[in-house]
C-alpha atoms as a PDB file:
ATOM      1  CA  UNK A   1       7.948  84.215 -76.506  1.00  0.00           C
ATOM      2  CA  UNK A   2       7.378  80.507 -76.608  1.00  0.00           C
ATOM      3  CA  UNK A   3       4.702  78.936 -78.875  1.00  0.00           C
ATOM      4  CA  UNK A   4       3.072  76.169 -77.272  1.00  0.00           C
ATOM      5  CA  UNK A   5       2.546  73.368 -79.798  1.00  0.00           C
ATOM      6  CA  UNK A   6       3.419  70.058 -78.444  1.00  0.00           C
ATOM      7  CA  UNK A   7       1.484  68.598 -75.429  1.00  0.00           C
ATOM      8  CA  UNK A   8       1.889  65.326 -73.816  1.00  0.00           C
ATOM      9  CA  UNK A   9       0.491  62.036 -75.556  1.00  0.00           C
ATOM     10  CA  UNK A  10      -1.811  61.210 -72.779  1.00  0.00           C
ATOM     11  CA  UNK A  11      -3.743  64.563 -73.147  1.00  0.00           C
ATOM     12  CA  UNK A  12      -4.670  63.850 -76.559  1.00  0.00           C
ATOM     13  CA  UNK A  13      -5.619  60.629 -75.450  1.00  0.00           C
ATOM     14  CA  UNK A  14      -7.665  61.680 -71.943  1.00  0.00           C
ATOM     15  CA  UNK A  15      -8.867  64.867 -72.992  1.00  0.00           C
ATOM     16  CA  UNK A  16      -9.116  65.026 -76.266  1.00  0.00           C
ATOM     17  CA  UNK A  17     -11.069  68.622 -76.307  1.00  0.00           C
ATOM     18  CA  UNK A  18      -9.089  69.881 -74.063  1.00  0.00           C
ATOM     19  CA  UNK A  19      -6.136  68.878 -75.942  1.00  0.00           C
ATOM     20  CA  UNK A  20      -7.675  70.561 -79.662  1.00  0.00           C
ATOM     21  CA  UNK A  21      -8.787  73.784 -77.648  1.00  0.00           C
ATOM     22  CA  UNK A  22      -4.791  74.571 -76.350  1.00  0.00           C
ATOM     23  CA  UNK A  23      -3.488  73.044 -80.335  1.00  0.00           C
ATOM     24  CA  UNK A  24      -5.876  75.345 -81.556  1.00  0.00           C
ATOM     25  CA  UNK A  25      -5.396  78.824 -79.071  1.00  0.00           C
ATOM     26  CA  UNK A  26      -1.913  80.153 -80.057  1.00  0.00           C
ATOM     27  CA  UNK A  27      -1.129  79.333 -76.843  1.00  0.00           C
ATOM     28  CA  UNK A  28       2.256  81.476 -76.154  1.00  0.00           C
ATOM     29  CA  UNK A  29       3.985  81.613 -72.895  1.00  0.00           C
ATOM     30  CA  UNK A  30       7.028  83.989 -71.828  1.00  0.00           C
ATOM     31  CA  UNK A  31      10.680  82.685 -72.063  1.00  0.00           C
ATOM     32  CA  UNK A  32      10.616  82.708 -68.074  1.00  0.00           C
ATOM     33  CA  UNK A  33       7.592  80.128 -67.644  1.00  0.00           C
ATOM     34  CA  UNK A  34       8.783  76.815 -66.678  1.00  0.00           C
ATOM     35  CA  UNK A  35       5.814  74.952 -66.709  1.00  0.00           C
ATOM     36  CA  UNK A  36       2.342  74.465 -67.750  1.00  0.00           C
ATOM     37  CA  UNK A  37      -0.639  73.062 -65.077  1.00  0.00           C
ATOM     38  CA  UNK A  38      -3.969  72.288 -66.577  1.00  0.00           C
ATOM     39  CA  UNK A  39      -6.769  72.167 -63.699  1.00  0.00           C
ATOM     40  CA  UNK A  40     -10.646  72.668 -63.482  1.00  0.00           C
ATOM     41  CA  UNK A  41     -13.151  71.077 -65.146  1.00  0.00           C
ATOM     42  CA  UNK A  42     -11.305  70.515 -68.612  1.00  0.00           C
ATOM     43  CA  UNK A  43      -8.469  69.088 -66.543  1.00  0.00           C
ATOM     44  CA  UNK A  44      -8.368  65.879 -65.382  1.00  0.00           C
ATOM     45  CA  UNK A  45     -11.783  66.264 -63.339  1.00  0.00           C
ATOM     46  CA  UNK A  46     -12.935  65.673 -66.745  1.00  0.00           C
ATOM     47  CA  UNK A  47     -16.728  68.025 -65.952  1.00  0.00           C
ATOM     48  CA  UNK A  48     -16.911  70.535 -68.384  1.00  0.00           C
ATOM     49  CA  UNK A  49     -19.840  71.636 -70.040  1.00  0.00           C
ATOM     50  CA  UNK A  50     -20.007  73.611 -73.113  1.00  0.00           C
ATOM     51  CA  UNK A  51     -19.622  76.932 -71.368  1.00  0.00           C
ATOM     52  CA  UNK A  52     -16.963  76.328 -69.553  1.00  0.00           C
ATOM     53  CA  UNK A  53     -13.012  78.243 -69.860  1.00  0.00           C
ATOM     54  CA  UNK A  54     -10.073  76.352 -69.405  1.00  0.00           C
ATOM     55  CA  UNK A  55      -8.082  77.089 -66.523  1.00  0.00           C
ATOM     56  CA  UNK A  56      -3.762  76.544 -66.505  1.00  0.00           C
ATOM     57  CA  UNK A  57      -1.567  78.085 -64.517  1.00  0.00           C
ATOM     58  CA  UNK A  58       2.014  79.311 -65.281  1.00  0.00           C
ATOM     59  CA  UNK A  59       5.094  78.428 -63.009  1.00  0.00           C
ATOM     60  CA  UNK A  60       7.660  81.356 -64.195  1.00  0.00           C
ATOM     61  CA  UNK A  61      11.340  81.420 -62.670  1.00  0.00           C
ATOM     62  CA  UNK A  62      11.906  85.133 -61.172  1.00  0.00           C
ATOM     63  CA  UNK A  63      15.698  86.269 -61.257  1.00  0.00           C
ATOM     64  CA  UNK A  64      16.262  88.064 -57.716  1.00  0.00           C
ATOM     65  CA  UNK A  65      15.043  91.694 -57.987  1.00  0.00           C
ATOM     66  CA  UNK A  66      12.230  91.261 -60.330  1.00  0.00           C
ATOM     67  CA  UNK A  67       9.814  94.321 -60.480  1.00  0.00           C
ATOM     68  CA  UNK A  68       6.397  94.540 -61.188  1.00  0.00           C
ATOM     69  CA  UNK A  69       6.912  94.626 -65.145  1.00  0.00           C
ATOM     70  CA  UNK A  70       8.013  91.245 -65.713  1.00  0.00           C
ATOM     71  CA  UNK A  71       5.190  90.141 -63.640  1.00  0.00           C
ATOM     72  CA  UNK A  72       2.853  91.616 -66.238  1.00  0.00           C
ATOM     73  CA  UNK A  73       4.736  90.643 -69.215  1.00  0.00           C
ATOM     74  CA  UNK A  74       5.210  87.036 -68.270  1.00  0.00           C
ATOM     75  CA  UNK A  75       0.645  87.007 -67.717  1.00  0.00           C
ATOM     76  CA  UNK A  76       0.067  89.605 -70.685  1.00  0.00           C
ATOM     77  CA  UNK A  77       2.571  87.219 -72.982  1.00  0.00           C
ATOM     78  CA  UNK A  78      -0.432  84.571 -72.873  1.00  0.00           C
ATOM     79  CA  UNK A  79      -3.313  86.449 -72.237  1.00  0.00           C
ATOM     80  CA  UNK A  80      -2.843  89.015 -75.501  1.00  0.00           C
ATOM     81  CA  UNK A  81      -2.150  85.566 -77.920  1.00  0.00           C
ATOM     82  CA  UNK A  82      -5.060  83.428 -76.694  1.00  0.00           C
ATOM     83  CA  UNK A  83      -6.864  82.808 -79.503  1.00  0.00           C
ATOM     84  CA  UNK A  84     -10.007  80.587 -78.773  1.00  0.00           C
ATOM     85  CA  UNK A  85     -13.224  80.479 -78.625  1.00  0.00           C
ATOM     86  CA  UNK A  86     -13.355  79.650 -74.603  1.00  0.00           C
ATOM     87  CA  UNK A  87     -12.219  81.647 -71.948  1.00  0.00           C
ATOM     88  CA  UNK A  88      -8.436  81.193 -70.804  1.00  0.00           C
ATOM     89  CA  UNK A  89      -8.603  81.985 -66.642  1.00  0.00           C
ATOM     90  CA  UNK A  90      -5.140  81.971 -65.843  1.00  0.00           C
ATOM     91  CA  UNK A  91      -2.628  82.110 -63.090  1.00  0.00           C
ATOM     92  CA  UNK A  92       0.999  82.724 -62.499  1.00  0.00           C
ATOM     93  CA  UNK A  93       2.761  81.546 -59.810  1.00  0.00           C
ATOM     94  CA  UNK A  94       6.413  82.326 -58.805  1.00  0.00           C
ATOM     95  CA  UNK A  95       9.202  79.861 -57.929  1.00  0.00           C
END
């Protein structure tokens, strides 16, 4: 497991709710997730209201012959350590 702590400058400086909302969620990611996309309204469309969740998706490197647990360890790894107040809608996608 990875702890997310460190983001990129400009998303502290663009979106700065967005950016205390994932600083603030224990957001935790499995050793196989190579990247992090941030999309929807608290991405760069920059609409949220209030109610809204935040939505990121998870690219995650798949050695040949993966079964179906690693798939649910590498989307339970983030889902079970959210930690936040808004809703985390989340996606993995496979390279």
């Amino acid at each position: 497991m990875i702890h997310a702590r460190k983001f990129s400058p400009q998303l502290a400086e663009r979106l700065p709710e967005t950016h205390a909302i994932l600083r603030s969620s224990n957001l935790t990611i499995h050793k196989n997730v190579s990247r992090i996309i941030l999309h929807g309204s608290r991405g760069l469309a920059d609409r949220c209201r209030p109610d809204s969740d935040i939505d990121l998706s998870l690219n995650a490197r798949l050695p040949a012959g993966t079964d179906v647990n690693l798939l649910r360890d590498i989307y339970q790894t983030t889902m079970k350590n959210w930690r936040s107040g808004v809703s985390l809608d989340l996606a993995v996608v496979f390279e």
